[in-house]
Protein backbone atom coordinates (compact mmCIF):
# COMPACT_ATOMS: atom_id res chain seq x y z
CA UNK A 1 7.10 2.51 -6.02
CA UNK A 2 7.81 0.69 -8.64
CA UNK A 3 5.83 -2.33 -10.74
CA UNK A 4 9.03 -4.09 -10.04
CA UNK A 5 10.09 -3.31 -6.24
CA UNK A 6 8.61 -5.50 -3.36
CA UNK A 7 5.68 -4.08 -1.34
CA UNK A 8 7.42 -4.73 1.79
CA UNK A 9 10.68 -3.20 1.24
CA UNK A 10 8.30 0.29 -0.60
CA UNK A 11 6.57 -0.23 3.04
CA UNK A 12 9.05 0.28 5.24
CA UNK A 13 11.04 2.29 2.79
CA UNK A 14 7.57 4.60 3.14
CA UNK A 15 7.61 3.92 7.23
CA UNK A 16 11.47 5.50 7.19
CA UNK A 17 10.37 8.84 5.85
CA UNK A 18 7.29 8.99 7.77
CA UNK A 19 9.55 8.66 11.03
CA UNK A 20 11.82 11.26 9.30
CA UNK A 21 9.34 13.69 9.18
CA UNK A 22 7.89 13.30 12.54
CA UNK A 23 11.04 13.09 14.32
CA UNK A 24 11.42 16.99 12.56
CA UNK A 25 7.82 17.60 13.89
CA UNK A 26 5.88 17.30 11.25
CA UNK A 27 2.62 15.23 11.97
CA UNK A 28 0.56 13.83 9.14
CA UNK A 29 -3.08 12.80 10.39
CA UNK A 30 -3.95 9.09 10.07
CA UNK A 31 -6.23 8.88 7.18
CA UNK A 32 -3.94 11.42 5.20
CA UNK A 33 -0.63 8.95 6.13
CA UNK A 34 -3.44 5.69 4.33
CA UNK A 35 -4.13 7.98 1.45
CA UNK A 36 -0.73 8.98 0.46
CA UNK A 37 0.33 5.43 0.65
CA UNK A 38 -1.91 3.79 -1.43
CA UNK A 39 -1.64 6.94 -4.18
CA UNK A 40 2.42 5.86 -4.68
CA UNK A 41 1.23 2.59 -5.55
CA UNK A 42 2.38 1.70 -8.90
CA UNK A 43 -0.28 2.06 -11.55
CA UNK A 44 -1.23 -1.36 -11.70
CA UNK A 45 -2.29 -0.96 -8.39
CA UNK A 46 -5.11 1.41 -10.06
CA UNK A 47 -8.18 -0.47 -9.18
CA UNK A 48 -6.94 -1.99 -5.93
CA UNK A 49 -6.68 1.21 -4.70
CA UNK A 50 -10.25 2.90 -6.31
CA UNK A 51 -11.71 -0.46 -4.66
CA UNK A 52 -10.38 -0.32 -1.15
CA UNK A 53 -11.04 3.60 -1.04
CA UNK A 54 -14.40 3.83 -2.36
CA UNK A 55 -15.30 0.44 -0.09
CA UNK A 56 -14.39 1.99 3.05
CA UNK A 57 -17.33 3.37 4.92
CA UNK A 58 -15.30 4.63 7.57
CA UNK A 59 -11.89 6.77 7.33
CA UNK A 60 -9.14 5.12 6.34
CA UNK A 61 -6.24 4.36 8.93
CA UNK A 62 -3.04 3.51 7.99
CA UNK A 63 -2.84 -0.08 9.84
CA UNK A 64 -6.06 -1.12 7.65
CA UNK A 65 -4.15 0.32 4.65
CA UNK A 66 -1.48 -1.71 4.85
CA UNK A 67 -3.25 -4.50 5.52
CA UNK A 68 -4.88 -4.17 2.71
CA UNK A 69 -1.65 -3.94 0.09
CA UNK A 70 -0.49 -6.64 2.18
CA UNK A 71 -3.32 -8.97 1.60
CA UNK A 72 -3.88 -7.86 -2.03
CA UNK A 73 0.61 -8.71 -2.41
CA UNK A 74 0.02 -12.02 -1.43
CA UNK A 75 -2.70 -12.31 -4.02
CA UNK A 76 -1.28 -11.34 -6.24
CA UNK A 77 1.76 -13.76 -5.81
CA UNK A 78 -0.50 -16.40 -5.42
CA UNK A 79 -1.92 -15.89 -8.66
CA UNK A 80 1.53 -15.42 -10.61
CA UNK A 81 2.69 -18.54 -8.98
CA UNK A 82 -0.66 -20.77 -10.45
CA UNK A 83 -0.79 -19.18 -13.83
CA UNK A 84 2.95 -19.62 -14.03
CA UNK A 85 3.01 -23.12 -13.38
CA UNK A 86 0.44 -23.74 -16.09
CA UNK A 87 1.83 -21.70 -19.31
């Protein structure tokens, strides 16, 4: 991904290959499908990521990883948007 592509296009973008590879038979365990996600974030994504997997007390699925980017997107729009509006 890059710093400059939208989370939920790199998201289903991500979902397309997954469902390439399984329809060929290849089956990628749930916490391994989270992890590799979250380490193609961009690198800005850096401590979002070190947060949410060193937070987790449990293993990572790939619903609560999404979830997660999804949340921290929104965020992080938020944010832009009020510290836009006041430069």
């Amino acid at each position: 991904m890059k710093e400059s592509d939208s989370v939920t296009t790199h998201l289903s973008f991500y979902e397309t290959l997954i469902s390439q590879l399984s329809s060929q038979g290849m089956t990628i365990e749930h916490e391994l499908h989270a992890l590799i996600l979250l380490s193609i974030l961009p690198l800005s994504w850096e401590t979002f990521v070190m947060t949410i997997c060193n937070a987790s007390t449990t293993a990572m699925t790939y619903a609560s990883a999404t979830g997660s980017i999804l949340s921290e997107d929104a965020r992080r729009k938020s944010f832009k948007q009020s510290t836009s509006g006041k430069a």
